[in-house]
Protein backbone atom coordinates (compact mmCIF):
# COMPACT_ATOMS: atom_id res chain seq x y z
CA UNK A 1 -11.00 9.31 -0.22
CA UNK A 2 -10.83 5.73 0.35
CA UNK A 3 -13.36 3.84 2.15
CA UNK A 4 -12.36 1.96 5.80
CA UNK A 5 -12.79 -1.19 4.22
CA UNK A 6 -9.78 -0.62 2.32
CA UNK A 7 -7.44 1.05 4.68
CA UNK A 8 -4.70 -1.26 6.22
CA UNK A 9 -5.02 0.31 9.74
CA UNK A 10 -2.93 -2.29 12.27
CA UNK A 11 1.02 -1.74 12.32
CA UNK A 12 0.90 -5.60 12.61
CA UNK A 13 -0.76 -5.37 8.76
CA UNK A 14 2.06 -2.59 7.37
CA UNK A 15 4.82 -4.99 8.59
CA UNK A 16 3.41 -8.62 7.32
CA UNK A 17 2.73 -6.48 4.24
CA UNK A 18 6.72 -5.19 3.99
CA UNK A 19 8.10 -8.53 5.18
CA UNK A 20 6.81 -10.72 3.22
CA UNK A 21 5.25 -8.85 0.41
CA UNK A 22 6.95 -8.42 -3.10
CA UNK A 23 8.73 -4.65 -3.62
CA UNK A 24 9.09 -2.26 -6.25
CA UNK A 25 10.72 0.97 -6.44
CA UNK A 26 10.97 4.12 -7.96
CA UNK A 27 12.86 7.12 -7.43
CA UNK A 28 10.13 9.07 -5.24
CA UNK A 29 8.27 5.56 -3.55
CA UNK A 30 8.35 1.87 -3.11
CA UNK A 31 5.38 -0.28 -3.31
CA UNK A 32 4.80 -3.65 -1.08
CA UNK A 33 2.42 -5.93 -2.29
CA UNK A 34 1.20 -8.62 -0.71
CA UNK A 35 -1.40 -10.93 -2.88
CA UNK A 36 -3.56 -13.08 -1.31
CA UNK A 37 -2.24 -16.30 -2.41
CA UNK A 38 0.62 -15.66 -0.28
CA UNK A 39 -1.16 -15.37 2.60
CA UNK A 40 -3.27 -18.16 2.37
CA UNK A 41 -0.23 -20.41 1.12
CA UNK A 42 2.26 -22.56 3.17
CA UNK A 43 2.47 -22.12 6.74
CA UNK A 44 0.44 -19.25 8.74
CA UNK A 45 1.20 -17.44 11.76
CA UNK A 46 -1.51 -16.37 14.31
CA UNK A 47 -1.37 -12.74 12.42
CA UNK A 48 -1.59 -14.31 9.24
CA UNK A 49 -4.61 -16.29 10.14
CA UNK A 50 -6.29 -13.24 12.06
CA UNK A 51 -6.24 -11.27 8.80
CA UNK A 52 -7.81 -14.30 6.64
CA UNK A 53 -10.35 -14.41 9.34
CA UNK A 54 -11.43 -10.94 10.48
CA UNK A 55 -15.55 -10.96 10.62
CA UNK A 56 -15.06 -7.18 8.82
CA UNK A 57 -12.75 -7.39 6.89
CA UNK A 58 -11.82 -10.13 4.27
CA UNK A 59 -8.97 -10.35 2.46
CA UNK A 60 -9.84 -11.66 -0.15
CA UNK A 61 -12.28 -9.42 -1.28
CA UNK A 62 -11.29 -6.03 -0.98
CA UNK A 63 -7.69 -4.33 -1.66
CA UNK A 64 -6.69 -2.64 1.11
CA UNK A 65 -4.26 -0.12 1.23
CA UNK A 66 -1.67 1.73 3.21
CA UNK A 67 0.74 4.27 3.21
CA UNK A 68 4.50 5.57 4.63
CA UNK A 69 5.23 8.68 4.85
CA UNK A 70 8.43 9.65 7.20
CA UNK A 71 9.43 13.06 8.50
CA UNK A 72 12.63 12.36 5.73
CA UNK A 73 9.74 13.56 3.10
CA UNK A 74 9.51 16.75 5.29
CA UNK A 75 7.47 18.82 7.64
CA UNK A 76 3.74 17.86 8.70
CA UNK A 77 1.97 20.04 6.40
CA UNK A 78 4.41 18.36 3.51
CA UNK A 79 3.73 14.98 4.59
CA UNK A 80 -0.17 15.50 4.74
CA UNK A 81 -0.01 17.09 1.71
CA UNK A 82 2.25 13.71 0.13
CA UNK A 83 -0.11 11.23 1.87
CA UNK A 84 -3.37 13.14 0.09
CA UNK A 85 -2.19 13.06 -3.27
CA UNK A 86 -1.15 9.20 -3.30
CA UNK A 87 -4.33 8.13 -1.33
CA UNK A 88 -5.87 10.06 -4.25
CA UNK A 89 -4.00 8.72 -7.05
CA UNK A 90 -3.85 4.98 -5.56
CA UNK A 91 -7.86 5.24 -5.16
CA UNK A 92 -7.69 5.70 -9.06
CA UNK A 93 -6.12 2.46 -9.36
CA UNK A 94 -7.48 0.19 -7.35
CA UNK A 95 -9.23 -1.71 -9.95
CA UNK A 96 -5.44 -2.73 -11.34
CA UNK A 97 -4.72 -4.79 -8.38
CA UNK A 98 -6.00 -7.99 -8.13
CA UNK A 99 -8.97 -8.42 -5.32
CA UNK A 100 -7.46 -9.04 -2.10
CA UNK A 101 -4.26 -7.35 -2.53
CA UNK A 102 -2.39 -5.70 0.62
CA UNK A 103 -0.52 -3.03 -0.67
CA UNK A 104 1.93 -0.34 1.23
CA UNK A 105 3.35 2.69 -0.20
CA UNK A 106 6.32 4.57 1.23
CA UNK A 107 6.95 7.80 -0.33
CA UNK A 108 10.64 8.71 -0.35
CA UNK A 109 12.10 11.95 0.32
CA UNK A 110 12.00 13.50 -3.67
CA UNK A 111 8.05 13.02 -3.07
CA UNK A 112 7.89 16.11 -1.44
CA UNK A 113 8.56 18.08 -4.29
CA UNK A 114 6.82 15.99 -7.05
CA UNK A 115 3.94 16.82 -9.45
CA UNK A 116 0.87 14.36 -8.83
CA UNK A 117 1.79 13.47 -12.31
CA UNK A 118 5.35 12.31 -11.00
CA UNK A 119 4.02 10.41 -8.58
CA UNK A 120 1.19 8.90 -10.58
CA UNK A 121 3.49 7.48 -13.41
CA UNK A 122 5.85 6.17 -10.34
CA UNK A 123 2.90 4.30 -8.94
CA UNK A 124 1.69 2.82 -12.76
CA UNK A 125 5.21 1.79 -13.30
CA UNK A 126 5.29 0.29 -9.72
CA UNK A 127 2.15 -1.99 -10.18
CA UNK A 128 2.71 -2.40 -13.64
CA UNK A 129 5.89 -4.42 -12.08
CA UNK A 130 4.19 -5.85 -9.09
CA UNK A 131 1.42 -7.58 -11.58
């Protein structure tokens, strides 16, 4: 399980994360990253600033993480069951991201019927990219 403090909770947070993060993807998910240099660089809007600023969470501490799982992957009890075993396997790999990371993962629809190993080398190849 992954602690609050590095959940991405606010739908404001997924979509500064998929705008203006950096993508990879693999045949059964995409990772977003969003480091925390680009956050912090150039111009920031209010959101932008509200996330470097938050009194409980700061960004450039922990990695937080989130995840996308559409009803294209399948059923609830599918989608649960997807969601699970990347919170799982992401928690693993948390230390490979650089501190202060924002990272989304949207599982695509062959996720559904993947081995956790599937989806774990999809994720290492993923980051492995993203670093």
């Amino acid at each position: 399980m992954l602690p609050a403090a590095a959940r991405l909770t606010s739908s404001e947070e997924f979509r500064l994360v998929v705008r203006r993060g950096r993508r990879a993807g693999r045949p059964r998910l995409v990772v977003h990253a969003l480091r925390p240099d680009a956050v912090t660089s150039g111009q920031q809007t209010s959101l932008e600033a509200e996330l470097n600023t938050a009194p409980t969470r700061d960004s450039r501490v922990s990695t937080r993480v989130g995840f996308v799982v559409s009803k294209a992957v399948g059923n609830a009890v599918v989608r649960h069951q997807v969601t699970r075993r990347l919170r799982h396997l992401l928690r693993d790999r948390l230390d490979a991201v650089a501190p202060g990371t924002l990272v989304v993962v949207r599982a695509l629809p062959p996720a559904a019927t993947a081995s956790s190993r599937e989806l774990g080398a999809d994720l290492d190849a993923a980051l492995r990219r993203l670093r």
